[in-house]
Every structure is written in structure tokens, then in C-alpha cells.
PDB file of N, CA and C in Angstrom:
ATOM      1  N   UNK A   1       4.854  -9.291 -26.749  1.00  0.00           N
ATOM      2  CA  UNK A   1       5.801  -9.866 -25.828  1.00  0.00           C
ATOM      3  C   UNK A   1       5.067 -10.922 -25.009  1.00  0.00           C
ATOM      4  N   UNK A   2       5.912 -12.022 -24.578  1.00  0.00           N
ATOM      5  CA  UNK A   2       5.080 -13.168 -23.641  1.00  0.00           C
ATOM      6  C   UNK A   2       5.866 -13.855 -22.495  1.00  0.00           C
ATOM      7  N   UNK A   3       5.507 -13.819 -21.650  1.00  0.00           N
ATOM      8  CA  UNK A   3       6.314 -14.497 -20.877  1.00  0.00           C
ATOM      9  C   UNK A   3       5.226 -15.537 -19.994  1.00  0.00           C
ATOM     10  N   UNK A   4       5.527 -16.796 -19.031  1.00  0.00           N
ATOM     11  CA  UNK A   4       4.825 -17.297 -17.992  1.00  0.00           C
ATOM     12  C   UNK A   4       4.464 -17.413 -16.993  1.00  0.00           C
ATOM     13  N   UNK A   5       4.062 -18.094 -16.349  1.00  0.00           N
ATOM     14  CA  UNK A   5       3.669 -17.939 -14.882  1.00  0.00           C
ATOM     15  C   UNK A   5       4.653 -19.213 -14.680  1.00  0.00           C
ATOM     16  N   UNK A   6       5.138 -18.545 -13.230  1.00  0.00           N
ATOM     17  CA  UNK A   6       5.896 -19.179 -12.572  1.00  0.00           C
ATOM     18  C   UNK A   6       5.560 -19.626 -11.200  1.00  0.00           C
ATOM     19  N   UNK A   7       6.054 -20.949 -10.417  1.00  0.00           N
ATOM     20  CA  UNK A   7       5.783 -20.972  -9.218  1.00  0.00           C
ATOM     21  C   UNK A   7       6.315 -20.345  -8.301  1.00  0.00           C
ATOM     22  N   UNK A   8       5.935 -19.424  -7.009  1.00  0.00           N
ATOM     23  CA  UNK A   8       7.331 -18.664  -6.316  1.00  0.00           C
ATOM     24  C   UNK A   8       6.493 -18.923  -5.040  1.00  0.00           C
ATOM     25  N   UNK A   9       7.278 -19.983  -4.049  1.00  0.00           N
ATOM     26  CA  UNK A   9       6.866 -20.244  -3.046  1.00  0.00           C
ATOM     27  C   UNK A   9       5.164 -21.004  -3.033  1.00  0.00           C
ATOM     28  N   UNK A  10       4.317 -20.374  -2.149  1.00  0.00           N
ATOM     29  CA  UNK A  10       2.808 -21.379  -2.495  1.00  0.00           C
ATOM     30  C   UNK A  10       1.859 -20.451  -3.245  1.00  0.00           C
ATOM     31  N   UNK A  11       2.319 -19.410  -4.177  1.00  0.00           N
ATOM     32  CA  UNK A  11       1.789 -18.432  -5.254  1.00  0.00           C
ATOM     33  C   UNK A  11       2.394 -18.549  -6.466  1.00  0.00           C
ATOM     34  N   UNK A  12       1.793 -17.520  -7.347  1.00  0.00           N
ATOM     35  CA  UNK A  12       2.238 -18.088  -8.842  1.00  0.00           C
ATOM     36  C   UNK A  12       2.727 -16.604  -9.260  1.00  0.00           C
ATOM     37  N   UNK A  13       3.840 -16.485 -10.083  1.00  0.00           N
ATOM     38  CA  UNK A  13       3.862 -14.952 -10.019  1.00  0.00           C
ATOM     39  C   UNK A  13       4.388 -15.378 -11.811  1.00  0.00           C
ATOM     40  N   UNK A  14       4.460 -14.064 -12.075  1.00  0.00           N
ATOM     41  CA  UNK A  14       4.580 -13.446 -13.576  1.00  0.00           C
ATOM     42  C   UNK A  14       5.665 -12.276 -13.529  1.00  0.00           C
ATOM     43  N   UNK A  15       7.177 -12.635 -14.747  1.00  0.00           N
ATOM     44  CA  UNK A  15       7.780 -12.328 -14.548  1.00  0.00           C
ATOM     45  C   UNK A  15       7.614 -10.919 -15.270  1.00  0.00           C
ATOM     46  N   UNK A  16       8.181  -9.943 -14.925  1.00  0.00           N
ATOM     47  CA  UNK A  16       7.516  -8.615 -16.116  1.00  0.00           C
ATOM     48  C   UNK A  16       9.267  -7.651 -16.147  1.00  0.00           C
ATOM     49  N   UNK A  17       9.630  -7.931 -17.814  1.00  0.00           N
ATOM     50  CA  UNK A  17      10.522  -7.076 -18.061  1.00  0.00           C
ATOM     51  C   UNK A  17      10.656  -5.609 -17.716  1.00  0.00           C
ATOM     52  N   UNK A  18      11.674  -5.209 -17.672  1.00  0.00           N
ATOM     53  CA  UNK A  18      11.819  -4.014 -17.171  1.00  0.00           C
ATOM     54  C   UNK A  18      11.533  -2.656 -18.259  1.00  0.00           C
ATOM     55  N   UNK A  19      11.615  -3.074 -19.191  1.00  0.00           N
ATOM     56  CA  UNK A  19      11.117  -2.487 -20.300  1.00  0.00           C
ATOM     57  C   UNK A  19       9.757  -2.165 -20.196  1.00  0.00           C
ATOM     58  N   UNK A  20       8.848  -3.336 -19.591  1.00  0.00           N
ATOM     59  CA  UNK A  20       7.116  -3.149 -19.364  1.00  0.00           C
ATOM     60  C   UNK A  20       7.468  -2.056 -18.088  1.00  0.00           C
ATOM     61  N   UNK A  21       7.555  -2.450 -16.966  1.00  0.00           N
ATOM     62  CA  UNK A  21       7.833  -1.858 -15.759  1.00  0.00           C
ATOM     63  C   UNK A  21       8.136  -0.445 -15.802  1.00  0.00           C
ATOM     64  N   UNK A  22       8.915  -0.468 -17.023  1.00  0.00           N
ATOM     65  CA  UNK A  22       9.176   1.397 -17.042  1.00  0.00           C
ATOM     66  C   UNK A  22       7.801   2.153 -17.921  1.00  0.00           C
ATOM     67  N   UNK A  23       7.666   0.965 -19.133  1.00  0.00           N
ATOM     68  CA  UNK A  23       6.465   1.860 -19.594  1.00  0.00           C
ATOM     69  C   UNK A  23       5.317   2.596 -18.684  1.00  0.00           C
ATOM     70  N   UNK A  24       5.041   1.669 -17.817  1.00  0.00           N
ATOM     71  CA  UNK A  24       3.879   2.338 -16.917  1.00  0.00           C
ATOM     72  C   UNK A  24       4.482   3.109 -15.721  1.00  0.00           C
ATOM     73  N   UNK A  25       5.397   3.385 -15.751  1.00  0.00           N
ATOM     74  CA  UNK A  25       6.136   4.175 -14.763  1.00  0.00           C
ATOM     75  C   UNK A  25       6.077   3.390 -13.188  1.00  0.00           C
ATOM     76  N   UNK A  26       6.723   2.277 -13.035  1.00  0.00           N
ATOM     77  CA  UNK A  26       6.919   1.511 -11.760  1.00  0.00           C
ATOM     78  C   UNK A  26       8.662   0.700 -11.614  1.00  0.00           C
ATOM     79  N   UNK A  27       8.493   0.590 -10.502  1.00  0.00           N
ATOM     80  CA  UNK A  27       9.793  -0.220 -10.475  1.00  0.00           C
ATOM     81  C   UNK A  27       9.156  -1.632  -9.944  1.00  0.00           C
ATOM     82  N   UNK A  28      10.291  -2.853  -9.307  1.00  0.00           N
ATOM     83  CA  UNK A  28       9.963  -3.448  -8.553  1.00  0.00           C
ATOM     84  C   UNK A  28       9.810  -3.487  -7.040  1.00  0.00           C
ATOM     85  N   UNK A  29       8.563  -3.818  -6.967  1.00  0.00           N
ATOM     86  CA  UNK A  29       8.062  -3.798  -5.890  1.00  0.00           C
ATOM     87  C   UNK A  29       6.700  -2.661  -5.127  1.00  0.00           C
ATOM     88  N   UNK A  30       6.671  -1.973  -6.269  1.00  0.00           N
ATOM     89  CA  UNK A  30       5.114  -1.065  -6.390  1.00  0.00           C
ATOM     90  C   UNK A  30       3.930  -2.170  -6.338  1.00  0.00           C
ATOM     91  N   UNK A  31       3.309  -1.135  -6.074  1.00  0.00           N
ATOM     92  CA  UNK A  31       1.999  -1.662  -5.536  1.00  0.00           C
ATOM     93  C   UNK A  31       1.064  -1.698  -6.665  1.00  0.00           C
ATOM     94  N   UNK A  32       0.152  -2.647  -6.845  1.00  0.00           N
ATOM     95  CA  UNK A  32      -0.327  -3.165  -8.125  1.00  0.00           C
ATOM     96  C   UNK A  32      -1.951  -3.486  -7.414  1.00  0.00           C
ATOM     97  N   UNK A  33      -2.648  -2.887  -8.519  1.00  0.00           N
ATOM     98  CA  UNK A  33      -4.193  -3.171  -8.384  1.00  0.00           C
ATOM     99  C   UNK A  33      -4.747  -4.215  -9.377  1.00  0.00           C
ATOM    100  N   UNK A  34      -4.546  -5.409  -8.967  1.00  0.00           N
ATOM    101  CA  UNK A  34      -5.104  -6.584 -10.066  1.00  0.00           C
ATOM    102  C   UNK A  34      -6.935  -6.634 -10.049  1.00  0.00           C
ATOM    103  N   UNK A  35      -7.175  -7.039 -11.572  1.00  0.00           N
ATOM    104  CA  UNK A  35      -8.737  -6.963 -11.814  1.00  0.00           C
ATOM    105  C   UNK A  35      -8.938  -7.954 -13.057  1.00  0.00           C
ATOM    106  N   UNK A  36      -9.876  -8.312 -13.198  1.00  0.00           N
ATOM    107  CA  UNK A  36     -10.420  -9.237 -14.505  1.00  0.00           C
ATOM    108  C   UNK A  36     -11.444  -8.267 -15.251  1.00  0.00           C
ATOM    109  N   UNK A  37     -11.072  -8.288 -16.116  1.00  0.00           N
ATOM    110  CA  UNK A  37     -12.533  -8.274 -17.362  1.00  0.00           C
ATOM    111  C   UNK A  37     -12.412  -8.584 -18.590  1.00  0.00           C
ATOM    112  N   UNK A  38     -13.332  -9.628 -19.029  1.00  0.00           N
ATOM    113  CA  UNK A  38     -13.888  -9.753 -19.644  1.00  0.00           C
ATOM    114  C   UNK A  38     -12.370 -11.023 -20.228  1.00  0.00           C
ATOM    115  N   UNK A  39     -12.182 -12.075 -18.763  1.00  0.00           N
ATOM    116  CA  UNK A  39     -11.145 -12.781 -18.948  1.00  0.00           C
ATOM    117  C   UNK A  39      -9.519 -12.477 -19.073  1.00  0.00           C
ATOM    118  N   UNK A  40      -9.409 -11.070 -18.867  1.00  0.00           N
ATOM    119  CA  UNK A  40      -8.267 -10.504 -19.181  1.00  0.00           C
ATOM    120  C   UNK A  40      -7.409 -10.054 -18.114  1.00  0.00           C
ATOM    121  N   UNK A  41      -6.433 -10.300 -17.375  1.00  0.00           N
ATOM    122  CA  UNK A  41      -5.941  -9.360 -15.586  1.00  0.00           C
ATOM    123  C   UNK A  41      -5.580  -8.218 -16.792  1.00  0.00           C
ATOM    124  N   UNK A  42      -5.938  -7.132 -15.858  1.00  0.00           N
ATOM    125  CA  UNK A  42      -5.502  -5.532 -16.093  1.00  0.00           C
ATOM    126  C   UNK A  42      -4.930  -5.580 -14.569  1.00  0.00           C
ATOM    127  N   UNK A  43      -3.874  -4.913 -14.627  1.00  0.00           N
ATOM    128  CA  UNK A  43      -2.947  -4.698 -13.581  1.00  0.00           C
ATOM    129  C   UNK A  43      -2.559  -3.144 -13.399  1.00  0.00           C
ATOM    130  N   UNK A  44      -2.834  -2.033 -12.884  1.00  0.00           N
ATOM    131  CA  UNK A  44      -2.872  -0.964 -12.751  1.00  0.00           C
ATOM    132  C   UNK A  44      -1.619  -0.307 -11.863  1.00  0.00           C
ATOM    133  N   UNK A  45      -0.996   0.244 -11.503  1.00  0.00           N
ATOM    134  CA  UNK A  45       0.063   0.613 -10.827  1.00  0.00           C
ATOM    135  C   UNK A  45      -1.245   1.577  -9.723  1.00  0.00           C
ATOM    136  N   UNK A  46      -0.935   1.593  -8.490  1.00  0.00           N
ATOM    137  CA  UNK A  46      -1.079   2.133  -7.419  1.00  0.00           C
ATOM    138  C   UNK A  46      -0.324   3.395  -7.050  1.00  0.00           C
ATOM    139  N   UNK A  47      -1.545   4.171  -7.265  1.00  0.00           N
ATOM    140  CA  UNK A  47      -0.810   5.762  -7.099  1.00  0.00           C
ATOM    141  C   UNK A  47      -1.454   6.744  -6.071  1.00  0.00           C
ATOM    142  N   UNK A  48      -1.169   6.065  -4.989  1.00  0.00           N
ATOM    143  CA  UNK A  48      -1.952   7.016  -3.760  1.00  0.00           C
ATOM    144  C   UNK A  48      -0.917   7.735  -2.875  1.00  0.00           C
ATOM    145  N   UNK A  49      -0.989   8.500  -2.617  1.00  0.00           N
ATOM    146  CA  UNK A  49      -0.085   8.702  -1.352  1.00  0.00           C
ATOM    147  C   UNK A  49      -0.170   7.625  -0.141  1.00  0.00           C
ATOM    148  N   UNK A  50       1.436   7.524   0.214  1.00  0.00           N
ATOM    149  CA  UNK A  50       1.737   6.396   1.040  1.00  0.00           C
ATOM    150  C   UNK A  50       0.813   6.831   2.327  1.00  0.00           C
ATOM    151  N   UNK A  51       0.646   5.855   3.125  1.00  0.00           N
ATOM    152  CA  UNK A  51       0.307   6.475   4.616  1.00  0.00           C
ATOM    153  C   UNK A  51      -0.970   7.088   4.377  1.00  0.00           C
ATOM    154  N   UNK A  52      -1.895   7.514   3.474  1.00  0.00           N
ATOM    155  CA  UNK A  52      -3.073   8.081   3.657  1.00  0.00           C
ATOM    156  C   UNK A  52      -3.880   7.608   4.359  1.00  0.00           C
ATOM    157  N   UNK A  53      -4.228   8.565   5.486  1.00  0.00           N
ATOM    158  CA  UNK A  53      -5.813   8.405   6.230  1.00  0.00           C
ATOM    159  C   UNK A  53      -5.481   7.237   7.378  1.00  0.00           C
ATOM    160  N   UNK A  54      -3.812   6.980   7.415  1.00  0.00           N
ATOM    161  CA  UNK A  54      -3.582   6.520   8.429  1.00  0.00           C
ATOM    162  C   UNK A  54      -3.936   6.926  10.471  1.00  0.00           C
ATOM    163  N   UNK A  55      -3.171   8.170  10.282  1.00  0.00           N
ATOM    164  CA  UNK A  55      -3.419   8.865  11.292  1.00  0.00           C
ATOM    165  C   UNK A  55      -5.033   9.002  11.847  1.00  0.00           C
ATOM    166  N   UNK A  56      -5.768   9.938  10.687  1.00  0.00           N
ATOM    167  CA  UNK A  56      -7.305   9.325  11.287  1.00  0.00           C
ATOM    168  C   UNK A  56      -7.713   8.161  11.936  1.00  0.00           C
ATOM    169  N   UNK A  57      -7.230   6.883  10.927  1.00  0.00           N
ATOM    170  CA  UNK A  57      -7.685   5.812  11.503  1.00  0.00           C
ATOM    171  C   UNK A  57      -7.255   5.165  13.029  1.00  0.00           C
ATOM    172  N   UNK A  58      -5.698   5.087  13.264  1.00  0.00           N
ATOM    173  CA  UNK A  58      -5.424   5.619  14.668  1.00  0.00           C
ATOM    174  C   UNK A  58      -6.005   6.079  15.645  1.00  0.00           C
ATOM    175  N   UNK A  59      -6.401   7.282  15.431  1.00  0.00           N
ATOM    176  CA  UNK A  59      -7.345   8.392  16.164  1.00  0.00           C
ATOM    177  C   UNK A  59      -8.762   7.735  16.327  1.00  0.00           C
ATOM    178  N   UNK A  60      -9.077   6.663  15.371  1.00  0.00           N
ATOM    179  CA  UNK A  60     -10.632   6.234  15.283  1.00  0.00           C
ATOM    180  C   UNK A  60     -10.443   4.971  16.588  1.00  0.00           C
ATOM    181  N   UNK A  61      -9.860   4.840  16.478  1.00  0.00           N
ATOM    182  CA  UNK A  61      -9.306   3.600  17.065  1.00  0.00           C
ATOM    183  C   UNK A  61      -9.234   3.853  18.556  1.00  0.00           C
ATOM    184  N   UNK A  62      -7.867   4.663  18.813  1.00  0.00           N
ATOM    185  CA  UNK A  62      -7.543   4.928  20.023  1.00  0.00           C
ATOM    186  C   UNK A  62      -9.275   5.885  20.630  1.00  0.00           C
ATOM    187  N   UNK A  63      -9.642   6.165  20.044  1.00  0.00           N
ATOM    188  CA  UNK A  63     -11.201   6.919  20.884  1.00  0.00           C
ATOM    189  C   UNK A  63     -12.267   5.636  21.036  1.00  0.00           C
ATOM    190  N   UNK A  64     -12.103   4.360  20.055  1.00  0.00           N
ATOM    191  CA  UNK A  64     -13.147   3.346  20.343  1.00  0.00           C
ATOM    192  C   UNK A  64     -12.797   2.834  21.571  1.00  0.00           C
ATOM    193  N   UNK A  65     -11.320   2.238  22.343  1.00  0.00           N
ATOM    194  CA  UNK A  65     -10.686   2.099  23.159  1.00  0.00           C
ATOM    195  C   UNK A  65     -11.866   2.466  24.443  1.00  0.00           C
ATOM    196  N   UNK A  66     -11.738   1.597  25.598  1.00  0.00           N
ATOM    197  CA  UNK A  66     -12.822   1.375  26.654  1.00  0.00           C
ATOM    198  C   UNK A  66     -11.889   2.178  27.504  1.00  0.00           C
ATOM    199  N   UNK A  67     -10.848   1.666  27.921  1.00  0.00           N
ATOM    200  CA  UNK A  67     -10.045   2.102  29.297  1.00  0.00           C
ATOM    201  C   UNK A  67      -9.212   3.213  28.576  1.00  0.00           C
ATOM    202  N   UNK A  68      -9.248   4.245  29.002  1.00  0.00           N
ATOM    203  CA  UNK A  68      -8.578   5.381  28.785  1.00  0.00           C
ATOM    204  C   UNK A  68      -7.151   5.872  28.979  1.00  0.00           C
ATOM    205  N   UNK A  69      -6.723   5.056  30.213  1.00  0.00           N
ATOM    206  CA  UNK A  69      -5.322   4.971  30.591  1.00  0.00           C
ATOM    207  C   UNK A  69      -4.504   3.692  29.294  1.00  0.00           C
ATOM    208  N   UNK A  70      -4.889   3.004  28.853  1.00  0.00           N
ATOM    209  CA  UNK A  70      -4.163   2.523  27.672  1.00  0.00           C
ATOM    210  C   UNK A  70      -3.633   3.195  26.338  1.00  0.00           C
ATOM    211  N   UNK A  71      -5.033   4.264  26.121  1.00  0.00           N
ATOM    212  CA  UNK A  71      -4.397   5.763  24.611  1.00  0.00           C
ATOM    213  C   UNK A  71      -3.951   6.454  25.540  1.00  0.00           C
ATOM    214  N   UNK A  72      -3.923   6.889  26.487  1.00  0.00           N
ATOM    215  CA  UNK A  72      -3.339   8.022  27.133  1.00  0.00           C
ATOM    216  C   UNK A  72      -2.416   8.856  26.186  1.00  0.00           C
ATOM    217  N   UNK A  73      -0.812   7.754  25.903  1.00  0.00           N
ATOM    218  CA  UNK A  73      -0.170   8.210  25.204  1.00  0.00           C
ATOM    219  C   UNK A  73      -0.412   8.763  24.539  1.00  0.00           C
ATOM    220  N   UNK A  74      -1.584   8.496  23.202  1.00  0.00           N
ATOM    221  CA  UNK A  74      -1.911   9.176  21.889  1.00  0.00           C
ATOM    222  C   UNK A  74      -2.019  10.842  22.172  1.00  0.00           C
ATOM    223  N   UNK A  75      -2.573  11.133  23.490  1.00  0.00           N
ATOM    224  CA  UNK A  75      -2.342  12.485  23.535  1.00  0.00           C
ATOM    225  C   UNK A  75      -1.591  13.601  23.574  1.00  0.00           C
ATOM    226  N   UNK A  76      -0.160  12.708  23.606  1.00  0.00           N
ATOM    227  CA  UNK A  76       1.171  13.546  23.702  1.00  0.00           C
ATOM    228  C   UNK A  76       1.612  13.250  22.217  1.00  0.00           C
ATOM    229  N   UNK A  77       2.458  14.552  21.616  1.00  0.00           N
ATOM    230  CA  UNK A  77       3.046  14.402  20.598  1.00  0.00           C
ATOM    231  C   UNK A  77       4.466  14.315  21.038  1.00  0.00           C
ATOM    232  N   UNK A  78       4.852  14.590  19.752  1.00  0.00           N
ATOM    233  CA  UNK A  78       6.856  14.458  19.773  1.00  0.00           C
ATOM    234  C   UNK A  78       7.281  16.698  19.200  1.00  0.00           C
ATOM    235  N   UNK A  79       8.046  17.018  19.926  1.00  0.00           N
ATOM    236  CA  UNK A  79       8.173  18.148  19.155  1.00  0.00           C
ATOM    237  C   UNK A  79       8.675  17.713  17.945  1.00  0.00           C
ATOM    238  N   UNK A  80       8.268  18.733  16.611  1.00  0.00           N
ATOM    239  CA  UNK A  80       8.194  19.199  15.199  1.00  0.00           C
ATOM    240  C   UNK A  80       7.292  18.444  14.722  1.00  0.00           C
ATOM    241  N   UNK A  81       6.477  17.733  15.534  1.00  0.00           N
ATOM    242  CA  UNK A  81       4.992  17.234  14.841  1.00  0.00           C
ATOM    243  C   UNK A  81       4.564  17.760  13.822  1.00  0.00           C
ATOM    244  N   UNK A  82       4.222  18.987  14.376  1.00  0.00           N
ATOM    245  CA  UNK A  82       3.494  19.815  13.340  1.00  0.00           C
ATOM    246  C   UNK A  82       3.811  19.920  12.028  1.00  0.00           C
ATOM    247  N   UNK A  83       5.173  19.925  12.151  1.00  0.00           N
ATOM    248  CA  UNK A  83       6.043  20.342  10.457  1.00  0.00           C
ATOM    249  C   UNK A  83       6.426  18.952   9.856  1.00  0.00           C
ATOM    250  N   UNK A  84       5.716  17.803  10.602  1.00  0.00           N
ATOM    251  CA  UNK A  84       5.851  16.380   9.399  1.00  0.00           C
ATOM    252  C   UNK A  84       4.820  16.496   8.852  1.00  0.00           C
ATOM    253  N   UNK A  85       5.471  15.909   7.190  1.00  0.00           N
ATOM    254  CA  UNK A  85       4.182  16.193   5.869  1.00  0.00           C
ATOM    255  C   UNK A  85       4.183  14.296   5.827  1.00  0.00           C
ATOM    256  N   UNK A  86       2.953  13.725   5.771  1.00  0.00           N
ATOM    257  CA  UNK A  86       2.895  12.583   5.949  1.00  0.00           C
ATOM    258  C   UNK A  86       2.163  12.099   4.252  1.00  0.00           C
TER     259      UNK A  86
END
């Protein structure tokens, strides 16, 4: 199968049947890990859990923070915190 590169806005994109799209199990608009080798893009579908290692990083953040009264907030939750699966 072949298709081209197209111009879309100030990038170049590549149109990909839906037929490809299902083979690798994606729809439009998944997240795609582009790579070269050996002259070739391999394009990988992105399979992480959404949101990972967000919250830590937050937490890394709001503790680098100088003035303390600015995270303050971070120390209060929302009730049923606990029981969100992120």
C-alpha cells in the first residue's frame, strides 16, 4: 500500500488508512512514537497509561517551591481522593 506526504499547516503529515490504523490497534489521534533506522520511520503506537507519574511530578515541584504559602493548597485534598484510579 502507498500513500504521500502531505502539507498540513507548517508540517508535513502522512495520510494512514483506516485499515493500517486498525491493524496496529489505534484510532485517530493516538499517540505515536516516531524513530529512524536504517532510513526507514517505524512508527510505534504509544501504550502507557495516561497521566503516569504525573502526580509525583506535581509533588516534586510543589516541594522545590521557595515560599510555602503559594503550595499551601497542594496539601488539601477533595473528598473521594482516595478512591480515584488515575
Amino acid at each position: 500500500m502507498q500513500t504521500s506526504l502531505r502539507k498540513i499547516g507548517n508540517s508535513t503529515g502522512m495520510i494512514l488508512p483506516g485499515s493500517i490504523l486498525g491493524e496496529i490497534g489505534v484510532t485517530t489521534g493516538a499517540a505515536m512514537d516516531l524513530r529512524v533506522e536504517d532510513g526507514r520511520l517505524i512508527a510505534t503506537p504509544i501504550r502507557d497509561v495516561p497521566r503516569k507519574g504525573w502526580a509525583e511530578a506535581a509533588a516534586l515541584v510543589a516541594a522545590a517551591e521557595e515560599d510555602p504559602d503559594e503550595t499551601a493548597w497542594t496539601a488539601f485534598g477533595n473528598d473521594g481522593d482516595d478512591a480515584s484510579t488515575w
